[in-house]
N, C-alpha and C. Protein backbone atom coordinates (compact mmCIF):
# COMPACT_ATOMS: atom_id res chain seq x y z
N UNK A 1 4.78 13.99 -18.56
CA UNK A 1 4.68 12.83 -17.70
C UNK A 1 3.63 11.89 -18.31
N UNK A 2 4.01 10.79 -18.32
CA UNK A 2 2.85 9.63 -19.01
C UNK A 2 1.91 8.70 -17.72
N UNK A 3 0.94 8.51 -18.68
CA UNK A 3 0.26 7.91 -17.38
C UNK A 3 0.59 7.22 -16.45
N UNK A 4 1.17 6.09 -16.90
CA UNK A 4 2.22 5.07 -15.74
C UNK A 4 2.47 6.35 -14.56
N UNK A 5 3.58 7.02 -15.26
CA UNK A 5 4.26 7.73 -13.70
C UNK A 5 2.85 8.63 -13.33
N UNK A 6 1.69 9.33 -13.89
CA UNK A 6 1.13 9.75 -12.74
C UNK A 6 -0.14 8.48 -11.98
N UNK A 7 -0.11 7.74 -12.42
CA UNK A 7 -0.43 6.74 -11.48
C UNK A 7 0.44 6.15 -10.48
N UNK A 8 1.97 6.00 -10.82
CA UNK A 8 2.34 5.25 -9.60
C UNK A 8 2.80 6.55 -8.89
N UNK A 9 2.77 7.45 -9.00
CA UNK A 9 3.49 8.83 -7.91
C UNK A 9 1.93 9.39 -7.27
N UNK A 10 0.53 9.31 -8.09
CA UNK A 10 -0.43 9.30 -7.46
C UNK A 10 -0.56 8.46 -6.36
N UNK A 11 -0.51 6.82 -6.59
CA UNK A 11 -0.57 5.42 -5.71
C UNK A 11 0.14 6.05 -4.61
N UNK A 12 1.19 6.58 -4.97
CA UNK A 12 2.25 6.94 -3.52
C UNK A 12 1.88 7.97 -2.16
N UNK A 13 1.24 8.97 -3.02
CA UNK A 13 0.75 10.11 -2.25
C UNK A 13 -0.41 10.15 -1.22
N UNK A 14 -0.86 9.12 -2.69
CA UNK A 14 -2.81 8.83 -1.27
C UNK A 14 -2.31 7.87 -0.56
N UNK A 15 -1.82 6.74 -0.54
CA UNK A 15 -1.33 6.08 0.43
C UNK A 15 -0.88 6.16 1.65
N UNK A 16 0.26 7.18 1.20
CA UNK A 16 1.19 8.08 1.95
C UNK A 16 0.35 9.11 2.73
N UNK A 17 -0.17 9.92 2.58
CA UNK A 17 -1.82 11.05 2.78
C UNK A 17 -2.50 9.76 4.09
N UNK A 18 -2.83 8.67 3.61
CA UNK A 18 -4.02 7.76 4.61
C UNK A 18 -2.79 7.28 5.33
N UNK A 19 -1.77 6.93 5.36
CA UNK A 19 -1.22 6.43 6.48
C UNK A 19 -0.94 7.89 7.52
N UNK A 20 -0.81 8.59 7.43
CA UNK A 20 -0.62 9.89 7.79
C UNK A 20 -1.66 10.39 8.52
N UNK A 21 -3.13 9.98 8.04
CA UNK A 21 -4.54 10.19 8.58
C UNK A 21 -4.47 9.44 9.88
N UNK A 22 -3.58 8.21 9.71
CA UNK A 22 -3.70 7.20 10.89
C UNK A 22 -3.33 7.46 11.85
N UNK A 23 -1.95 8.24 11.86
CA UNK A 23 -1.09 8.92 13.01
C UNK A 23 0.56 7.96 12.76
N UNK A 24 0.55 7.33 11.49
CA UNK A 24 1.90 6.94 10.73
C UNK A 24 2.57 8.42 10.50
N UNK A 25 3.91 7.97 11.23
CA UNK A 25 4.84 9.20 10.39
C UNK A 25 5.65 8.16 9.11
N UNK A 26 5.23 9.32 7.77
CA UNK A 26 6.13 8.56 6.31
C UNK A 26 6.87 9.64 6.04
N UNK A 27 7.89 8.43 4.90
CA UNK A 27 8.48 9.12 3.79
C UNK A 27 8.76 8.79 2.83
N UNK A 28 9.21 9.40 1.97
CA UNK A 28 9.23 8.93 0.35
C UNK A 28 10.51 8.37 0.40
N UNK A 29 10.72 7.37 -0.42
CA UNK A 29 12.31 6.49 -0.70
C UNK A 29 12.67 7.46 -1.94
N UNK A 30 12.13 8.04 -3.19
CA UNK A 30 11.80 8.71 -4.37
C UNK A 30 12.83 8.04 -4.98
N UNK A 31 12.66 6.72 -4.91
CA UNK A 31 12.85 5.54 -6.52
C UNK A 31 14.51 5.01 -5.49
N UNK A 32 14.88 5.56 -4.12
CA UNK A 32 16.19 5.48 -4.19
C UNK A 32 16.60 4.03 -3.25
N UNK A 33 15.26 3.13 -3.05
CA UNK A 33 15.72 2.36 -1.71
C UNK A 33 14.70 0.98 -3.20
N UNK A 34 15.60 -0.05 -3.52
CA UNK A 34 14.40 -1.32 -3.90
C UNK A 34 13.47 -1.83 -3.44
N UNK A 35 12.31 -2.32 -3.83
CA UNK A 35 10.96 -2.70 -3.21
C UNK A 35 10.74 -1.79 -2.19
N UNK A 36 10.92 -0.39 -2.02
CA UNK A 36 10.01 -0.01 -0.93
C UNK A 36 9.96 1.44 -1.91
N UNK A 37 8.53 2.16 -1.31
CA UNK A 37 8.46 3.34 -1.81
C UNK A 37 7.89 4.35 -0.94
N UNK A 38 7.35 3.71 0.33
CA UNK A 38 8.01 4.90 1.41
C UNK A 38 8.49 4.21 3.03
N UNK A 39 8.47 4.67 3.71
CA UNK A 39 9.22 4.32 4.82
C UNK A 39 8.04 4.97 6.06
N UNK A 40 7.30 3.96 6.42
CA UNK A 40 6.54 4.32 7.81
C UNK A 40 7.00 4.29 9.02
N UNK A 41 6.31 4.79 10.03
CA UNK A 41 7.02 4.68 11.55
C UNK A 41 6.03 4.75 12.69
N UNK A 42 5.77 3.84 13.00
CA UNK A 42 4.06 3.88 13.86
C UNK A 42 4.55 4.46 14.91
N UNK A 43 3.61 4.72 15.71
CA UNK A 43 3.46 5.44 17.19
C UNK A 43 4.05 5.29 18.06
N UNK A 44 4.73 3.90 17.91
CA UNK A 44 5.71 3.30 19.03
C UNK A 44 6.84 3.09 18.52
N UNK A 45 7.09 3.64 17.52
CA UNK A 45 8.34 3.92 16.79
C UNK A 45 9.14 2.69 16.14
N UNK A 46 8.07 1.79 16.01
CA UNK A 46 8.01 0.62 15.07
C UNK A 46 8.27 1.40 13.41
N UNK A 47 9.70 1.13 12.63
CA UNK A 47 9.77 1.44 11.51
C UNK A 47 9.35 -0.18 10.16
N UNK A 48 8.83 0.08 9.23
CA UNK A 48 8.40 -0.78 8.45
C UNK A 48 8.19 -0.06 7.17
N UNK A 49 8.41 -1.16 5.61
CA UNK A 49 8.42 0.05 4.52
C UNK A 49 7.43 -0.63 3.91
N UNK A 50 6.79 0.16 2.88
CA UNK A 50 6.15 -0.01 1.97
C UNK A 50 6.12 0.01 0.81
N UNK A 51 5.74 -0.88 0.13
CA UNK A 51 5.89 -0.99 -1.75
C UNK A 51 4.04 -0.44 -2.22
N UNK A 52 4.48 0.36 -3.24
CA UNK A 52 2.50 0.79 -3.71
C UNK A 52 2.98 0.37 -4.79
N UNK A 53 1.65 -0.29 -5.40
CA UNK A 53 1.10 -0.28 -6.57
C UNK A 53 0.47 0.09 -7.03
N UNK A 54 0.00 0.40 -8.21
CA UNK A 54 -1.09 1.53 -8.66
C UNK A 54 -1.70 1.31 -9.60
N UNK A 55 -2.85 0.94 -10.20
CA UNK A 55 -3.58 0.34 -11.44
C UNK A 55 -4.59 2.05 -11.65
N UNK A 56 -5.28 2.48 -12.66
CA UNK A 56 -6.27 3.04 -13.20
C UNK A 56 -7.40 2.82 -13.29
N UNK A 57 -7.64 1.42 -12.89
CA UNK A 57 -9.32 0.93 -13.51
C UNK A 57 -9.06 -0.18 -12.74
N UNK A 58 -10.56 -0.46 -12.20
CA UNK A 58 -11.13 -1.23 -11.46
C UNK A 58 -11.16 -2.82 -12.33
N UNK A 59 -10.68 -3.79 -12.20
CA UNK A 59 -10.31 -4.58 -12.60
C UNK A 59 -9.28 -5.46 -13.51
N UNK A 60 -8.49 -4.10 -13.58
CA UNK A 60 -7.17 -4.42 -14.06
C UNK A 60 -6.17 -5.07 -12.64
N UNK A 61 -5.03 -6.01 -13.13
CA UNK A 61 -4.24 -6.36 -12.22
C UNK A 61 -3.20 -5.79 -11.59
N UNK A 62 -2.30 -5.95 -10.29
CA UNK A 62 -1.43 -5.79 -10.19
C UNK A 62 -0.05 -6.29 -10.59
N UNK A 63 1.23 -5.81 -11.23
CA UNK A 63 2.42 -6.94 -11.72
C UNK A 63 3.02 -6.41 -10.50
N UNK A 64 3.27 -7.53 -10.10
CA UNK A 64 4.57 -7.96 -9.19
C UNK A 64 5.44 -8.62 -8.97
N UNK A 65 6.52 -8.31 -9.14
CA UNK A 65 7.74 -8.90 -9.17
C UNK A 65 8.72 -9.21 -8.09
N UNK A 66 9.53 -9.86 -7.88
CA UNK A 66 10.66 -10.12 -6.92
C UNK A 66 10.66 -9.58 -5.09
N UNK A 67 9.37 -10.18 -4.98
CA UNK A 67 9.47 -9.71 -3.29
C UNK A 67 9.91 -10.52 -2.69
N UNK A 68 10.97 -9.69 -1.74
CA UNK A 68 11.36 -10.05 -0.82
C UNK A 68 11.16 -10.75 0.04
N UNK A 69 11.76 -11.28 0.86
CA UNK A 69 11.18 -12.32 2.45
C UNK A 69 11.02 -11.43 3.41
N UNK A 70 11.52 -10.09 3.03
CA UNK A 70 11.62 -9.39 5.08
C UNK A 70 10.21 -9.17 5.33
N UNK A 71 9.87 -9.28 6.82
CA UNK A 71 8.88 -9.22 7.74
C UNK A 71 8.55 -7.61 7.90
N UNK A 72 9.13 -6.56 7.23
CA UNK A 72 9.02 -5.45 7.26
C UNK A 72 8.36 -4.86 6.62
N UNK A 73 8.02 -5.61 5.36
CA UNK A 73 7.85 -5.26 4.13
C UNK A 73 6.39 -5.24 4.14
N UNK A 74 5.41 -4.11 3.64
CA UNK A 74 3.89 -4.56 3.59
C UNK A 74 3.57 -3.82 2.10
N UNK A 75 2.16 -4.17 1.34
CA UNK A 75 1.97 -3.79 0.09
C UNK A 75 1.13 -2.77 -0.14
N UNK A 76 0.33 -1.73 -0.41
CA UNK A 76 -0.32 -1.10 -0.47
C UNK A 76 -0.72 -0.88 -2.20
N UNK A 77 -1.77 -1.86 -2.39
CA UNK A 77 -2.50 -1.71 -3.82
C UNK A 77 -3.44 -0.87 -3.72
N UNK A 78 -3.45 0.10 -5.07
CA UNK A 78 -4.20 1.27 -5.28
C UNK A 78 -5.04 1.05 -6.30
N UNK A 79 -5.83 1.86 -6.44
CA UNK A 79 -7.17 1.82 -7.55
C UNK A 79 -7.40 3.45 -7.47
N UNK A 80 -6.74 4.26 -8.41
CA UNK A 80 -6.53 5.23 -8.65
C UNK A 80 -7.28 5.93 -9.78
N UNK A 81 -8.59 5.94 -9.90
CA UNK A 81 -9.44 6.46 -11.20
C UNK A 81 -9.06 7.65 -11.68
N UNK A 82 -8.51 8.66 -12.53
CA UNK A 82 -8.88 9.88 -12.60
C UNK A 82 -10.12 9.71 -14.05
N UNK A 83 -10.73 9.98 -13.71
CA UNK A 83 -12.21 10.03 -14.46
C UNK A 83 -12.67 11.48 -13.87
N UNK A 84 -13.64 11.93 -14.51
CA UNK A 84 -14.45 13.35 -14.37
C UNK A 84 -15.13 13.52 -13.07
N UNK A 85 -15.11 12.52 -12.63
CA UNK A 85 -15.81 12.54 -11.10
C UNK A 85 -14.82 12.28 -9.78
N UNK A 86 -13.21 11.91 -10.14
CA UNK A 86 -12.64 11.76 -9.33
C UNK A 86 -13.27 11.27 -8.39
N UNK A 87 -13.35 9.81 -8.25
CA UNK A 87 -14.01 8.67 -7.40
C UNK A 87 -12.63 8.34 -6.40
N UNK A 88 -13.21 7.90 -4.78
CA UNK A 88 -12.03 8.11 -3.74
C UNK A 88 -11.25 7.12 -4.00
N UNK A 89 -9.76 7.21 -3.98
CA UNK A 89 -9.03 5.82 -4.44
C UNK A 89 -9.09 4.38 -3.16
N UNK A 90 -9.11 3.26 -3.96
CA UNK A 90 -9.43 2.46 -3.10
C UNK A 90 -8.14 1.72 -2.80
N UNK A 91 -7.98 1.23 -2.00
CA UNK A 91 -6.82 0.49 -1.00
C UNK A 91 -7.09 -1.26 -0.25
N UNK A 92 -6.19 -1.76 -0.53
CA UNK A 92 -5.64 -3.39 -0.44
C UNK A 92 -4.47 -3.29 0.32
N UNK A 93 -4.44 -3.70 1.51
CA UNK A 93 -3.08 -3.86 2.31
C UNK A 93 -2.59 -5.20 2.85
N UNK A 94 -1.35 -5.67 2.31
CA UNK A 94 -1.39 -7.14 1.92
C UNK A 94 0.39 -6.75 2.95
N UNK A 95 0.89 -8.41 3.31
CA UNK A 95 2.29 -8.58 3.47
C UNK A 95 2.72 -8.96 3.21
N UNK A 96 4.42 -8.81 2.96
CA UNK A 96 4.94 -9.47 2.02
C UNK A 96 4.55 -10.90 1.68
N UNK A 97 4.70 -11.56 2.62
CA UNK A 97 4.49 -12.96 2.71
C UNK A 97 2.85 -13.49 2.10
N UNK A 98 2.55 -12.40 2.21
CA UNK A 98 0.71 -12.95 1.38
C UNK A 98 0.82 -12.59 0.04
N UNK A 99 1.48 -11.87 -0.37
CA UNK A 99 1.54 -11.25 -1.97
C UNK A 99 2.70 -12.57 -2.48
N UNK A 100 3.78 -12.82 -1.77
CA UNK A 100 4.27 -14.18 -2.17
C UNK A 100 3.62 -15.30 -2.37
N UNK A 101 2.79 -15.98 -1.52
CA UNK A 101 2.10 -16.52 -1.77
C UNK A 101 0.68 -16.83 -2.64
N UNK A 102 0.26 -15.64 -3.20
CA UNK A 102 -0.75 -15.39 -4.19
C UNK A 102 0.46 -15.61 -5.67
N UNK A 103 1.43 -15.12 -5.74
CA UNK A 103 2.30 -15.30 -6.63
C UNK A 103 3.00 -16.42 -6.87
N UNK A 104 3.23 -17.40 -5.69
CA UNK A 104 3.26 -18.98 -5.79
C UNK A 104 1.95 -19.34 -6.58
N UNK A 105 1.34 -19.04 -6.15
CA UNK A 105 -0.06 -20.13 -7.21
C UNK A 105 -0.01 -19.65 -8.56
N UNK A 106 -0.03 -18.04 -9.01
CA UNK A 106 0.19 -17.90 -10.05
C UNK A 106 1.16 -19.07 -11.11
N UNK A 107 2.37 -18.97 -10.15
CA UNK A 107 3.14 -19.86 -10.71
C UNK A 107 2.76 -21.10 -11.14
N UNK A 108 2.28 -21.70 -10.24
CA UNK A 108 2.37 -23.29 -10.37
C UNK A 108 0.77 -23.10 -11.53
N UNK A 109 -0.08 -22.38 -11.73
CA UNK A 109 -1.10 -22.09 -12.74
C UNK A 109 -0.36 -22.09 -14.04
N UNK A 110 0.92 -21.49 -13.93
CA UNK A 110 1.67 -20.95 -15.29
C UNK A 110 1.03 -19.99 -15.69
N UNK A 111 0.88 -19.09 -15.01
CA UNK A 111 0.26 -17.37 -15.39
C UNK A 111 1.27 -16.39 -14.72
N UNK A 112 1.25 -15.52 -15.23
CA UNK A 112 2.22 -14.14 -15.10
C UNK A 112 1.96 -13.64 -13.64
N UNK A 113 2.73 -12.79 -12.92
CA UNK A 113 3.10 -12.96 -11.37
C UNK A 113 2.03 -11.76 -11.13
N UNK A 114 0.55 -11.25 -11.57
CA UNK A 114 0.06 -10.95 -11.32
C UNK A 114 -1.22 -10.70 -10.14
N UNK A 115 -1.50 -9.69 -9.21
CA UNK A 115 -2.17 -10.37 -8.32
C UNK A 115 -3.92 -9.11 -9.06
N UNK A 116 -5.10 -9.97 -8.86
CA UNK A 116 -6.18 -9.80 -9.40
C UNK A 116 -7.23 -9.47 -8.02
N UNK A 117 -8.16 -8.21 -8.00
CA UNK A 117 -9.13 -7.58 -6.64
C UNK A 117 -9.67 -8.79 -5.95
N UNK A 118 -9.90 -10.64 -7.38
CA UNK A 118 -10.61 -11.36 -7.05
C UNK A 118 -9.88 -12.16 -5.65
N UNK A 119 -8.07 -11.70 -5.47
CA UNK A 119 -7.92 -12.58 -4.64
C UNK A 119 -7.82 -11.92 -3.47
N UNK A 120 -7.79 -10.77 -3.57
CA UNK A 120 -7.80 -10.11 -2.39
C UNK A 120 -9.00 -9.34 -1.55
N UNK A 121 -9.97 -9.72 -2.12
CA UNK A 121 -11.16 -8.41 -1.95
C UNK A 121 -11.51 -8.50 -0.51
N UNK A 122 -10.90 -9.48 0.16
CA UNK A 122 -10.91 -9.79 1.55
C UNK A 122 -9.81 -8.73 2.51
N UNK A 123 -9.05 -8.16 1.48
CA UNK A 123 -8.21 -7.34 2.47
C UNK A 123 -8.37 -5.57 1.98
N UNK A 124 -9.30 -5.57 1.55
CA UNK A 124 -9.60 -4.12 1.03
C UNK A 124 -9.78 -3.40 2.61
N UNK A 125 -9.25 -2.28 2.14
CA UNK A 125 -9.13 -0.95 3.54
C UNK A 125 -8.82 -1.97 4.54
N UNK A 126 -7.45 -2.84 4.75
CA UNK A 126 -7.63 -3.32 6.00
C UNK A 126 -5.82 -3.07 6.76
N UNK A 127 -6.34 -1.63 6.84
CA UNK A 127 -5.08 -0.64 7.22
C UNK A 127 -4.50 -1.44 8.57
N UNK A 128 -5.36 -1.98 9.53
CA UNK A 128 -5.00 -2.44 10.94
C UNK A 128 -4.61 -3.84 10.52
N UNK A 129 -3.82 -4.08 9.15
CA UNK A 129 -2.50 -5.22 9.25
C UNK A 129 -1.22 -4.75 9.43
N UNK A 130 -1.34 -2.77 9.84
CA UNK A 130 -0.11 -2.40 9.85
C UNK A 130 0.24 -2.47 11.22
N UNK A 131 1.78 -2.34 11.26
CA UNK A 131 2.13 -2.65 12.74
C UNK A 131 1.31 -1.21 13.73
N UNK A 132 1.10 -1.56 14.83
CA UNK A 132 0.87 -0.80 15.92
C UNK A 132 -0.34 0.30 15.77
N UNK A 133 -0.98 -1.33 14.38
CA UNK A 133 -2.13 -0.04 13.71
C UNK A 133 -2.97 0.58 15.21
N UNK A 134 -3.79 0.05 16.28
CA UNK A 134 -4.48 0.64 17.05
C UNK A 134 -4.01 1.39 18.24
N UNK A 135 -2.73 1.15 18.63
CA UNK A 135 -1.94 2.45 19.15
C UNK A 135 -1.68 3.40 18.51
N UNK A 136 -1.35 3.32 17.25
CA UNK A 136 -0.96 4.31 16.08
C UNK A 136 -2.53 5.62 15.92
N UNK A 137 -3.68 4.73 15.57
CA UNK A 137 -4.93 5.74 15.80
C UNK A 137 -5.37 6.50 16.76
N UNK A 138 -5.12 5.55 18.31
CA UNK A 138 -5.25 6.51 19.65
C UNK A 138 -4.26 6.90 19.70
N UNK A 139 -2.96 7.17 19.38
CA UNK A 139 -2.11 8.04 19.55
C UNK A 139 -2.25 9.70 18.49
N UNK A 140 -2.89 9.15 17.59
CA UNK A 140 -2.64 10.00 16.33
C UNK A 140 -3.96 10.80 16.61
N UNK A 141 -4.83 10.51 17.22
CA UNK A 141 -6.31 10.84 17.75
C UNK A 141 -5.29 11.78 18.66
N UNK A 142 -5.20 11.54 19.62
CA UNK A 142 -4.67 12.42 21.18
C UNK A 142 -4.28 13.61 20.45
N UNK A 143 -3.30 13.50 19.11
CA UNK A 143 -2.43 14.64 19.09
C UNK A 143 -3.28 15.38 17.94
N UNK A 144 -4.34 14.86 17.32
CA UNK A 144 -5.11 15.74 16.48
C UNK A 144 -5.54 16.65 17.15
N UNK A 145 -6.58 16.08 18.27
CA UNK A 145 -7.61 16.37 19.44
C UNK A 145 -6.63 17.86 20.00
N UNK A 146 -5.54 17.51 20.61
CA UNK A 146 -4.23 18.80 21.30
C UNK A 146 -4.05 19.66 20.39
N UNK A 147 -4.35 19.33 18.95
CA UNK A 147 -3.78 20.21 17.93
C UNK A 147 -5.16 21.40 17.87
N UNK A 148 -5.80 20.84 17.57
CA UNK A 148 -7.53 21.78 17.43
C UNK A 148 -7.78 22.59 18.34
């Protein structure tokens, strides 16, 4: 396996792992559904998918290509180190419609459809842009709490 794939099947798992922490039920598309790479389902049984991206190093970009218009669609950028210290991976949660629009300016710049930490560093860990994010935690809380 080459680095690419264990970075983007890493990107997938921790993602997948923290939405799961939230009280999101996921699943993997495993390469078989376009632009999405897993399939969430919040607490109120709101379904919505997700595309990850996955970089190695802290200031490298994301490439992104051909997103979609649906309102379903949300992004989950990763920062996935494996270094000797295994540092916690960090997370950017963007929607479709905001990753389009960072990719409009690219354009009209005449630069490659890349999105950079500098434009987003405003949406780092900001998991509660997902749907039904704060029912999703007190729900996912209740049933930890019943589980213990």
């Amino acid at each position: 396996m080459n680095k690419r794939e264990i970075s983007h099947w890493s990107g997938q798992f921790f993602a997948a792992a923290e939405l799961t922490r939230r009280g999101y039920r996921v699943s993997f598309t495993l390469g078989n559904a376009p632009s999405t790479d897993l399939v969430a389902v919040s607490a109120r049984g709101y379904q919505f998918r997700i595309e990850v991206k996955t970089v190695r190093k802290h200031g490298r970009s994301w490439l992104v290509r051909n997103v979609p218009k649906d309102s379903d669609l949300y992004y989950v950028l990763v920062v996935s180190r494996p270094t000797d210290d295994f540092p916690e991976p960090e997370y950017w949660i963007l929607t479709a419609r905001q990753v389009r629009m960072i990719l409009r300016k690219r354009e009209r710049d005449g630069t490659s459809p890349q999105i950079f930490i500098g434009d987003i560093s405003h949406r780092k860990s900001h998991w509660d842009m997902l749907p039904d994010y704060e029912d999703t935690i007190k729900l996912g809380e209740s049933a930890r709490i019943a589980v213990s």
